[in-house]
Protein backbone atom coordinates (compact mmCIF):
# COMPACT_ATOMS: atom_id res chain seq x y z
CA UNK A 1 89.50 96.69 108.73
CA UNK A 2 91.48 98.57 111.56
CA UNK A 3 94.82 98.86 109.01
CA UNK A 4 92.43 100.64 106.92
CA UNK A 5 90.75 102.62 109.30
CA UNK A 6 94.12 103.87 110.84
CA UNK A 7 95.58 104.61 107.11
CA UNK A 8 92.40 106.73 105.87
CA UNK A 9 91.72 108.45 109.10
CA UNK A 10 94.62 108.38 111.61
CA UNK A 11 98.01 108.32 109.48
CA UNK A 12 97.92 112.41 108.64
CA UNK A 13 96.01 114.05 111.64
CA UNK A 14 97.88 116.99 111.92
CA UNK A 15 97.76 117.74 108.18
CA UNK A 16 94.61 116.60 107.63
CA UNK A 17 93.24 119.03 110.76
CA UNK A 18 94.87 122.05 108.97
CA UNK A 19 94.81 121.30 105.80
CA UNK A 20 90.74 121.14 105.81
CA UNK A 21 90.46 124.06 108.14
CA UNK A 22 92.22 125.81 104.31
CA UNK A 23 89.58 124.52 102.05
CA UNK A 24 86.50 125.13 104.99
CA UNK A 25 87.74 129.13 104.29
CA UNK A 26 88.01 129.06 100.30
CA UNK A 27 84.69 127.15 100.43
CA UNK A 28 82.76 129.59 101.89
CA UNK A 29 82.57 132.33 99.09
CA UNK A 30 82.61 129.46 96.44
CA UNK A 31 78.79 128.41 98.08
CA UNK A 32 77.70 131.62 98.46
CA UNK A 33 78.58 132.03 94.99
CA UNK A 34 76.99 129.16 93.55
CA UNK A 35 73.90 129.96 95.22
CA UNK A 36 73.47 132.86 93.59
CA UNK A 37 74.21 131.37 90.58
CA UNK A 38 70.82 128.68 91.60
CA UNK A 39 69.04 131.60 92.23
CA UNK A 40 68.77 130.23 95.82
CA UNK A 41 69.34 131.96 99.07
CA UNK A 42 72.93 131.50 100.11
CA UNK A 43 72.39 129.33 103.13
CA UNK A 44 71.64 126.59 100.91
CA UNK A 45 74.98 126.19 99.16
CA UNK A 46 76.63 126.33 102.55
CA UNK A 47 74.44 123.55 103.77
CA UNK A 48 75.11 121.94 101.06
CA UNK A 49 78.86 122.24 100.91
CA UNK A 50 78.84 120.84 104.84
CA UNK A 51 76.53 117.94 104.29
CA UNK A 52 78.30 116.90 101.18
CA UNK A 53 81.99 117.15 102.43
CA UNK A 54 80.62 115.84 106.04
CA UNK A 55 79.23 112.68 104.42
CA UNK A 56 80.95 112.13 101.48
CA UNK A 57 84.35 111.59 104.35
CA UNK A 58 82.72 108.60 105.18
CA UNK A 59 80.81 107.18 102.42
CA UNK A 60 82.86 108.74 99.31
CA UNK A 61 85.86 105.92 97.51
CA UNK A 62 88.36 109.07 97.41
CA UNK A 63 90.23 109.53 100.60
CA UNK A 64 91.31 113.57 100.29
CA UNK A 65 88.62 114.63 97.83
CA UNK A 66 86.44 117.22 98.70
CA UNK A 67 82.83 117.74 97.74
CA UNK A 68 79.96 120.34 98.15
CA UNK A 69 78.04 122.89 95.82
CA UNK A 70 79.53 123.36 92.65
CA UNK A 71 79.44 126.12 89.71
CA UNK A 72 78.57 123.21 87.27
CA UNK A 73 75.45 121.91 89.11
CA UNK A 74 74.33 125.35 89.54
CA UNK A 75 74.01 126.15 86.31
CA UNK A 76 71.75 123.29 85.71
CA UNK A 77 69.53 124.09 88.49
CA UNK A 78 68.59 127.71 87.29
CA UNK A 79 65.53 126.75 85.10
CA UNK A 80 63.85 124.92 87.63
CA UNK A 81 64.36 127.11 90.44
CA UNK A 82 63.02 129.86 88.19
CA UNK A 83 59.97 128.07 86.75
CA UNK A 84 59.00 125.97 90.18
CA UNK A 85 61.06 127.36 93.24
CA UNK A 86 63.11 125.87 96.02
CA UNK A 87 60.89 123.18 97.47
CA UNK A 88 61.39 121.43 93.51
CA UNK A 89 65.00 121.66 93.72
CA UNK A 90 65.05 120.27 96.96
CA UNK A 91 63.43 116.81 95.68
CA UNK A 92 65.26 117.29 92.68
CA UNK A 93 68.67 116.85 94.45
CA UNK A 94 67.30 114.08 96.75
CA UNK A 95 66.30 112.03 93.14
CA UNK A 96 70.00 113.39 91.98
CA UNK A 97 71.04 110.90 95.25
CA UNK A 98 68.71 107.92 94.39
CA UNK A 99 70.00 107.87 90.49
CA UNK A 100 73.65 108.01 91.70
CA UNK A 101 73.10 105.16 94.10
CA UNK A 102 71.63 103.23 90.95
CA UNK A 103 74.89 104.12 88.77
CA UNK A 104 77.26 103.01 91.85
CA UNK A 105 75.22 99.72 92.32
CA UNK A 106 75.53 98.83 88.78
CA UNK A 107 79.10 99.33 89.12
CA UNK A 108 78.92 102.54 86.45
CA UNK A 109 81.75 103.97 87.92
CA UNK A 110 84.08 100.91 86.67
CA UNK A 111 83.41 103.12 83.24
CA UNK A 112 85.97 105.56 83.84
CA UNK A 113 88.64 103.37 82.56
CA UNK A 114 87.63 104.24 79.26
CA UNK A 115 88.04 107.67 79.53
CA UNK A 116 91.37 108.39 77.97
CA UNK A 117 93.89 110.29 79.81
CA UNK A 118 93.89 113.24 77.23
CA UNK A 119 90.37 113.82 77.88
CA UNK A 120 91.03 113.79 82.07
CA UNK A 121 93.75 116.25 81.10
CA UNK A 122 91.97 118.63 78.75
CA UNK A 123 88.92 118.63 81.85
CA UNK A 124 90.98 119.67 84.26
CA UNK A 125 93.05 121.99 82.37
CA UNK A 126 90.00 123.91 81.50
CA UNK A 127 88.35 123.67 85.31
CA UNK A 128 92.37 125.60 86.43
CA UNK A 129 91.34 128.31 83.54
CA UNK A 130 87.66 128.41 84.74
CA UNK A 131 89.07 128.84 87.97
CA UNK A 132 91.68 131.65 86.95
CA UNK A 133 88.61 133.54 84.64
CA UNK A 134 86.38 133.07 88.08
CA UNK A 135 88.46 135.28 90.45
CA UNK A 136 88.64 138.18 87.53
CA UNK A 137 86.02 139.78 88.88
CA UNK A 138 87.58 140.45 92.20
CA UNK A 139 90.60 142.17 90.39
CA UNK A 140 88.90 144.39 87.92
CA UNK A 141 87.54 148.07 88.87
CA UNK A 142 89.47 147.57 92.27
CA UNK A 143 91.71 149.81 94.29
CA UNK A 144 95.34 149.38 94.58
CA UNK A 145 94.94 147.75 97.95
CA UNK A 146 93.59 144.52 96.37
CA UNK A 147 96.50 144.36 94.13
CA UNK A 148 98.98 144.51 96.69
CA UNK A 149 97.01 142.27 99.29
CA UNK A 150 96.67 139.58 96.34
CA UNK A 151 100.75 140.24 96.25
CA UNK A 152 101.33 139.83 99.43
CA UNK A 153 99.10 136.42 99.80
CA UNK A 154 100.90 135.36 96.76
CA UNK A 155 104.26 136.05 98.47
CA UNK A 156 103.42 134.01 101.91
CA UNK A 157 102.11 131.27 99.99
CA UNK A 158 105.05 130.87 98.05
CA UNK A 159 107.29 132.42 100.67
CA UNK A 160 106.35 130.91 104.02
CA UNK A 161 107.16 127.16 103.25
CA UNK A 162 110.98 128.05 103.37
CA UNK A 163 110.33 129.27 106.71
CA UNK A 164 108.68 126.43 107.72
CA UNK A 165 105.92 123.85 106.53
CA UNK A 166 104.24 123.08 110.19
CA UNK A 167 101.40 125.15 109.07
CA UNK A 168 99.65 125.50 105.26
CA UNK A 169 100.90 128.79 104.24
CA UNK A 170 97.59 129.47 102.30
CA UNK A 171 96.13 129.24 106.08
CA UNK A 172 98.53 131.78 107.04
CA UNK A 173 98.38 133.98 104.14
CA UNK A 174 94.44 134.06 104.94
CA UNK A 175 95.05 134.78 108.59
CA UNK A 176 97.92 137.83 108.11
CA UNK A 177 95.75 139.41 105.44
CA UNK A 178 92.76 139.74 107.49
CA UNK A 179 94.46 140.73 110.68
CA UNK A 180 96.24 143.94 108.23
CA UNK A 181 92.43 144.48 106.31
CA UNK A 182 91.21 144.86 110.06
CA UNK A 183 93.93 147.07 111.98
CA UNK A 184 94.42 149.08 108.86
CA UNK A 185 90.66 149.72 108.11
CA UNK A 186 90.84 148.40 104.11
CA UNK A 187 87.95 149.21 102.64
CA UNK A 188 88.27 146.14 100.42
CA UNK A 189 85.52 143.50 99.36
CA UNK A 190 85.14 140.77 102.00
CA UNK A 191 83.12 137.23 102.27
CA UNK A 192 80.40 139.18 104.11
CA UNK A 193 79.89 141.31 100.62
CA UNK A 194 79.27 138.18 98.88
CA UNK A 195 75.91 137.03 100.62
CA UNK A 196 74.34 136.63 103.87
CA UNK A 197 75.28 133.87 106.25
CA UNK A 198 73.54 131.89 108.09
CA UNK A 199 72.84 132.11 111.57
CA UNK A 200 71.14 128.89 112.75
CA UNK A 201 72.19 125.21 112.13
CA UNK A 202 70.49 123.10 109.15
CA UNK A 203 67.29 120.49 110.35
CA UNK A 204 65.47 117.96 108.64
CA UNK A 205 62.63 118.75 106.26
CA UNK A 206 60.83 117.14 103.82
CA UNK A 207 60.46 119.12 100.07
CA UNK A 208 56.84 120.28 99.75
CA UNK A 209 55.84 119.28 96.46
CA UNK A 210 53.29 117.23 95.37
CA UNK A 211 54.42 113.34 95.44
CA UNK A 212 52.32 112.61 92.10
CA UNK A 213 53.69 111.74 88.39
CA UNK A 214 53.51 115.48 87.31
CA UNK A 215 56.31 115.71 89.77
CA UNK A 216 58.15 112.97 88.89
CA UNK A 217 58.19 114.56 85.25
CA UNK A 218 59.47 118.17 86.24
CA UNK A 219 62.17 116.95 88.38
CA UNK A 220 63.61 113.95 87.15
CA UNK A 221 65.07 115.24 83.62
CA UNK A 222 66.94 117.99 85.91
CA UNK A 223 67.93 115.26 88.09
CA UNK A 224 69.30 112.67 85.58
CA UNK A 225 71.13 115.15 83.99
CA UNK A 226 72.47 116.20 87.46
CA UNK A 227 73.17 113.04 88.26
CA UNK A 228 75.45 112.47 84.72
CA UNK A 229 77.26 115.72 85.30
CA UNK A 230 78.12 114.56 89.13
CA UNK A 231 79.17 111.47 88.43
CA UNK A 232 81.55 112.42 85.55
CA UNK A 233 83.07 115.61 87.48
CA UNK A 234 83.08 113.25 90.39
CA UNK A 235 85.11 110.94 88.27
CA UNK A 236 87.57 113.02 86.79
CA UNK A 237 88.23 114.58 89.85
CA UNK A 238 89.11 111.39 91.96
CA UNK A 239 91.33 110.30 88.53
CA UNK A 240 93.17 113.56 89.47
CA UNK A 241 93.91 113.19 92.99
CA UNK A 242 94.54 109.65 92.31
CA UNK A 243 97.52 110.51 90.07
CA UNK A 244 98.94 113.66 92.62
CA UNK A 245 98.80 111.07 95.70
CA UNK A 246 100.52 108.43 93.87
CA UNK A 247 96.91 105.98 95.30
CA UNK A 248 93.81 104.49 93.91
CA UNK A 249 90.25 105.38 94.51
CA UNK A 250 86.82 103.50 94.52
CA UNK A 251 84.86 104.59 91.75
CA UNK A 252 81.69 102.75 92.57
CA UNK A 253 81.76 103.78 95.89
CA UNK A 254 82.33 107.17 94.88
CA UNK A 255 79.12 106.58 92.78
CA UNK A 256 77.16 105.47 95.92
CA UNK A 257 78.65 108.14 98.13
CA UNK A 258 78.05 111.13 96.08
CA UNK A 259 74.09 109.69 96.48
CA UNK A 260 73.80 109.17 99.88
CA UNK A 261 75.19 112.81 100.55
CA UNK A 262 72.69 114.50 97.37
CA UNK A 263 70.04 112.32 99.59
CA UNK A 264 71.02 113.45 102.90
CA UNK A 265 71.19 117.18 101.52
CA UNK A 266 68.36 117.48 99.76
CA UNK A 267 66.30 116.76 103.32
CA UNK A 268 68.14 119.59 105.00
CA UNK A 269 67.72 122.53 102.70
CA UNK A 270 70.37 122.11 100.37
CA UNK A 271 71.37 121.97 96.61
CA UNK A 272 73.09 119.01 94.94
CA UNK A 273 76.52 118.86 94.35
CA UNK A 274 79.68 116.90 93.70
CA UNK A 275 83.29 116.84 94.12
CA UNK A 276 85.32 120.22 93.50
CA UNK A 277 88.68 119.91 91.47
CA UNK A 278 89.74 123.05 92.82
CA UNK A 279 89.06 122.66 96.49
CA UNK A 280 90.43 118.99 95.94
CA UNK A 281 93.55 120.02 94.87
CA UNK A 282 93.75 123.04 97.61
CA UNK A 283 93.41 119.84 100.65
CA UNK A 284 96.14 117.68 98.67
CA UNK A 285 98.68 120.89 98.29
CA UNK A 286 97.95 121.61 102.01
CA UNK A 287 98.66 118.29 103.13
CA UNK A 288 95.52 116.66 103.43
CA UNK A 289 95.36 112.57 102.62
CA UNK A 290 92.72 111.30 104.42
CA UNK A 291 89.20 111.33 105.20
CA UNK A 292 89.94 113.57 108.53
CA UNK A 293 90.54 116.48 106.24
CA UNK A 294 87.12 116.04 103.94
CA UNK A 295 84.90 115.52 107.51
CA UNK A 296 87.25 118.40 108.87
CA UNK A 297 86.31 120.91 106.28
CA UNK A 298 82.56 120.00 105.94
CA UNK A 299 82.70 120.81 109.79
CA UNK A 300 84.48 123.55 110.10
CA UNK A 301 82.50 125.16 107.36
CA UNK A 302 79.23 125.35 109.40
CA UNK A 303 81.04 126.40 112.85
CA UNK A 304 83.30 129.26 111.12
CA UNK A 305 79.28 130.92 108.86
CA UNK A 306 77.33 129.97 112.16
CA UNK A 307 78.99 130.22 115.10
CA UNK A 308 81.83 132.92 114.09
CA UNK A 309 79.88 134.55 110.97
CA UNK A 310 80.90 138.29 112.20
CA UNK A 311 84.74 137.16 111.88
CA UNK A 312 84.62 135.11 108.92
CA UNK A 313 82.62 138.29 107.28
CA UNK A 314 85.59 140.32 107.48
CA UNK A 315 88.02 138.08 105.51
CA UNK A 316 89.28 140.04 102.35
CA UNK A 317 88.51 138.26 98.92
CA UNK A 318 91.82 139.51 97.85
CA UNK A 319 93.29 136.88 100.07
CA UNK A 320 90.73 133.71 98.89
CA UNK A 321 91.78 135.05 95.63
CA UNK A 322 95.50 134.32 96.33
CA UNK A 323 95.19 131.11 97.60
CA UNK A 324 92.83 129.88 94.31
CA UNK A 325 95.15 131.73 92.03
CA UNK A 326 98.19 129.35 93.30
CA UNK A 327 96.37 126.32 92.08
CA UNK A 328 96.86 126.47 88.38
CA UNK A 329 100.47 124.84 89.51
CA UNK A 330 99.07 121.73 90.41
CA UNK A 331 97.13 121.22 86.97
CA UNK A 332 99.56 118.99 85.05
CA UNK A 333 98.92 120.72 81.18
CA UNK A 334 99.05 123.76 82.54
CA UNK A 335 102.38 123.10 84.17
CA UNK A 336 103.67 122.30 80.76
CA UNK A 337 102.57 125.05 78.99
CA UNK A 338 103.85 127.22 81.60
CA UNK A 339 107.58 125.85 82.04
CA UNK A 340 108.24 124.12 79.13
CA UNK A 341 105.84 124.94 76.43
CA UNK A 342 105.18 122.43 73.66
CA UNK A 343 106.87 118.99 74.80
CA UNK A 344 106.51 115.63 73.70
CA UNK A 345 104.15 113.17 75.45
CA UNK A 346 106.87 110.60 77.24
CA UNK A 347 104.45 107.67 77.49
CA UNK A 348 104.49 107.70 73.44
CA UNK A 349 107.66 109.28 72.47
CA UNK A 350 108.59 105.96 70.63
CA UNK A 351 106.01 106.98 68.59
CA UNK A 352 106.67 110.66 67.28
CA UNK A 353 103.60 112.08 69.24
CA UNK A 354 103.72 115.26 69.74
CA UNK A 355 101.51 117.89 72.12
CA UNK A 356 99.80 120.98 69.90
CA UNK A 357 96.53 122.53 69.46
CA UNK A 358 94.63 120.26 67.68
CA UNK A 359 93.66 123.37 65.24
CA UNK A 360 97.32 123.75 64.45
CA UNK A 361 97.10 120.50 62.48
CA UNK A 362 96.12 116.81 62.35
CA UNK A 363 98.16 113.61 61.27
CA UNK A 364 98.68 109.93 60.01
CA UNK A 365 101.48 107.80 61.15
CA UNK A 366 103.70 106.20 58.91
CA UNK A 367 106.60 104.61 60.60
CA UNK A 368 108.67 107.17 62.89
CA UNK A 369 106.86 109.80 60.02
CA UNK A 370 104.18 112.39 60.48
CA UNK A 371 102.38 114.13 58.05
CA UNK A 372 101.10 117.18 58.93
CA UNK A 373 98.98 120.17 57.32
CA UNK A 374 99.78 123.30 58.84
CA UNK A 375 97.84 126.43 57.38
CA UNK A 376 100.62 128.84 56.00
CA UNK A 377 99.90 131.47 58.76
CA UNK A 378 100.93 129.12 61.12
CA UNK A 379 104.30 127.92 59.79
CA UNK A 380 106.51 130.04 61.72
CA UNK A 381 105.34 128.94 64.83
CA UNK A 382 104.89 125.02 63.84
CA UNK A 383 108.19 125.45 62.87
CA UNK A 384 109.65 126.42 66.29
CA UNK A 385 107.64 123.97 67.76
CA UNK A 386 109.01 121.34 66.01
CA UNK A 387 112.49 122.86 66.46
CA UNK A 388 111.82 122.29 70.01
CA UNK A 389 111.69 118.40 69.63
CA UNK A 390 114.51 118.32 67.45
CA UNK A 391 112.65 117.71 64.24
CA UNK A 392 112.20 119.81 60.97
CA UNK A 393 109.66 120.37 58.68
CA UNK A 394 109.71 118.88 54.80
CA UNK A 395 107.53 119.67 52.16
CA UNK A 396 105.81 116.55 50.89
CA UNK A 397 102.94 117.26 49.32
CA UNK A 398 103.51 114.90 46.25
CA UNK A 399 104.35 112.21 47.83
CA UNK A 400 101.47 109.78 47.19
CA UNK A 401 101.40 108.94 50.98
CA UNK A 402 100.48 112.51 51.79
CA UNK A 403 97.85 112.05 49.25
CA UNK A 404 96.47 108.88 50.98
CA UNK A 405 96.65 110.92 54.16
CA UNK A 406 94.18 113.88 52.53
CA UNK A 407 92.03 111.00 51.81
C-alpha cells in the first residue's frame, strides 16, 4: 500500500508540480470552448475540467491521465441543453456517473482488450488532426504578430530543452509570450476573448428538475450515450499513455473513476466529461507520471480563472496554440507518416503486411504473396510505395488465385 502510494504520488514531484501547472494553462481555453460548444455558460466547463481532473487523481486507474470537459461530450449535450436547459444537463451528467460506475462494477472495462491496436491507432491519429484542424481558427484572418508569436513558442518549445530541461519549455514558452504580448501592447486574441471567467468558487447544488419518470426518459438516452462515448475515449486514451510510459492502467477502475467524478460534477454546476488525449499527452511530454500532476492541474485550474482571472486573461492564444500544435509528435501514425512515410508494420513483417490507405487497395494472403487491386490512377504512387519496402508490382490478373481473391 505505501510502495504504491510513494510510486503514484511521490516518485516525480517536481515534474509532476510543473508539468500539471502546463496542462492547468492549455485547459483553460479548451473549457471555455467546450462550453460554448454545450451552449452553457463557460464557468461550467471550467468546473467541470477541475472536478474531473481533481477527482479522477484519486479515483481514476491511469496514473498521468488527465480528464475534464471534452469537445466530444459537448457535442452530445447540445440538444438537450437547447430543448430543456442547464438544470437537465446537470442530472444528466450525474446519471452519466451512476451508468459508468455500473460498467466499472461489471468489470466492462476488461473489454478493451478486444479493441485491436489499429483501431487505438486510427482514434488517436484522428483526435492529433482534430486537434491540428481545432487551432485553425486562431491562425486564419490574423495579423502577422500571431504568426510570429506561434514561431517563436514553437522555437522555445523545441529550443529551450537544449538549454536545459529543469522546467517544461511549453511552460516557458507560455510565460515569455505573455510577458512580450504585455510590454509590447499586442493587440492579439487572448483567453479573456474566449469567454468570461469565473469569479467565485463552485458549491454544492442539487439539479432542479422534476425527480419523476418523464425525467428519467429525457435524460437517460443522453446519458447512456454519454456514458458509451466516455468510457471508450476514456479507454483509448489510458491504452495511449499506457504504451508512451512503458506501464499498465486499471481499466475498471478507470470505469468507476470517470463516475464518481461525472457524479461529483454534476452536483457542482458542471458538464460531464472524460479523459482528454491531447491534454494527456501534453502532462506525459512535460514530465508528468503520477497522480500529483492530474490533482495538480485540476487545482491549479480553479486558482489561476478565480483567484488570478485578470492575469490569466491576458495570455495570447497564439502561445496555447504553440504548445497544442507540438503534440501531433507524440501521436505514433502520425510520426510515421511524417518521417518515414509508408513503412511496414514490424510486429507482422513476417507476414508481408504493409501500412496504406485502405482505399488504395485491399488483399488476400497467399504465402509471403499479396494480391492487390490498385485502381489505375493510383499505380504510380502504389508503385513507389511498394518500392519503398523493397517489393515490385506484377500483373496477375489470370492467375486463378487472383480470381479466387475477386471472389
Amino acid at each position: 500500500m505505501m510502495k504504491s502510494l510513494r510510486q503514484d504520488w511521490l516518485s516525480n514531484v517536481r515534474n509532476d508540480l510543473l508539468a500539471g501547472i502546463v496542462v492547468a494553462l492549455a485547459l483553460i481555453p479548451e473549457a471555455i470552448a467546450f462550453s460554448i460548444i454545450a451552449g452553457v455558460d463557460p464557468k461550467v466547463g471550467l468546473y467541470a475540467s477541475f472536478s474531473i481532473a481533481a477527482i479522477i487523481a484519486f479515483a481514476g486507474g491511469r496514473p498521468g491521465m488527465v480528464s475534464g470537459a471534452t469537445g466530444a461530450m459537448a457535442l452530445l449535450m447540445v440538444t438537450l441543453v437547447k430543448d430543456h436547459g442547464l438544470q437537465y444537463l446537470l442530472a444528466a451528467t450525474v446519471l452519466t456517473g451512476v451508468l459508468q460506475i455500473l460498467a466499472g462494477w461489471l468489470k466492462l472495462g476488461a473489454l478493451m482488450r478486444f479493441v485491436s491496436r489499429s483501431v487505438i491507432t486510427g482514434f488517436v491519429n484522428a483526435l492529433a488532426i482534430l486537434i491540428f484542424m481545432a487551432q485553425l481558427p486562431e491562425l486564419t484572418n490574423v495579423t502577422w504578430h500571431v504568426y510570429a508569436m506561434t514561431a517563436a513558442g514553437l522555437g522555445i518549445i523545441y529550443g529551450f530543452p537544449y538549454i536545459t530541461k529543469a522546467v517544461p519549455s511549453p511552460l516557458v514558452a507560455i510565460v515569455v509570450l505573455t510577458g512580450v504580448a504585455i510590454f509590447l501592447g499586442l493587440d492579439i486574441r487572448t483567453v479573456g476573448d474566449m469567454g468570461k471567467l469565473p469569479d467565485s468558487l463552485p458549491v454544492f447544488l442539487l439539479p432542479d428538475v422534476p425527480l419523476n419518470l418523464e425525467t428519467l426518459k429525457i435524460i437517460f438516452p443522453v446519458s447512456a450515450t454519454l456514458a458509451v462515448v466516455g468510457l471508450l475515449e476514456s479507454m483509448m486514451t489510458a491504452s495511449i499513455v499506457d504504451d508512451l510510459t512503458d506501464s499498465n492502467s486499471n481499466k475498471n477502475r478507470e470505469c468507476v473513476g470517470q463516475g464518481v467524478a461525472n457524479i461529483a460534477t454534476g452536483f457542482i454546476g458542471g458538464m460531464a466529461g472524460c479523459a482528454m488525449i491531447g491534454q494527456s499527452v501534453i502532462n506525459v511530454k512535460s514530465g508528468g507520471r503520477g497522480r500529483l500532476s492530474t490533482l495538480v492541474a485540476g487545482v491549479v485550474l480553479l486558482i489561476l480563472v478565480v483567484f488570478l482571472g485578470d492575469w490569466v486573461k491576458q495570455i495570447p492564444m497564439a502561445a496555447l496554440v504553440a504548445v497544442i500544435e507540438t503534440l501531433h509528435r507524440r501521436f505514433p501514425g502520425i510520426q510515421l507518416i511524417l518521417n518515414r512515410g509508408f513503412e511496414m508494420v514490424p510486429r507482422v513483417r513476417d507476414k508481408v503486411a504493409m501500412v496504406a490507405a485502405e482505399s488504395l487497395f485491399r488483399g488476400w494472403d497467399a504465402g509471403r504473396k499479396r494480391y492487390v487491386e490498385v485502381p489505375p490512377a493510383d499505380r504510380g504512387a502504389f508503385d513507389e510505395f511498394l518500392a519503398r519496402l523493397g517489393y515490385e508490382y506484377v500483373d496477375e490478373t489470370a492467375n486463378p488465385a487472383y480470381k479466387m481473391f475477386l471472389g
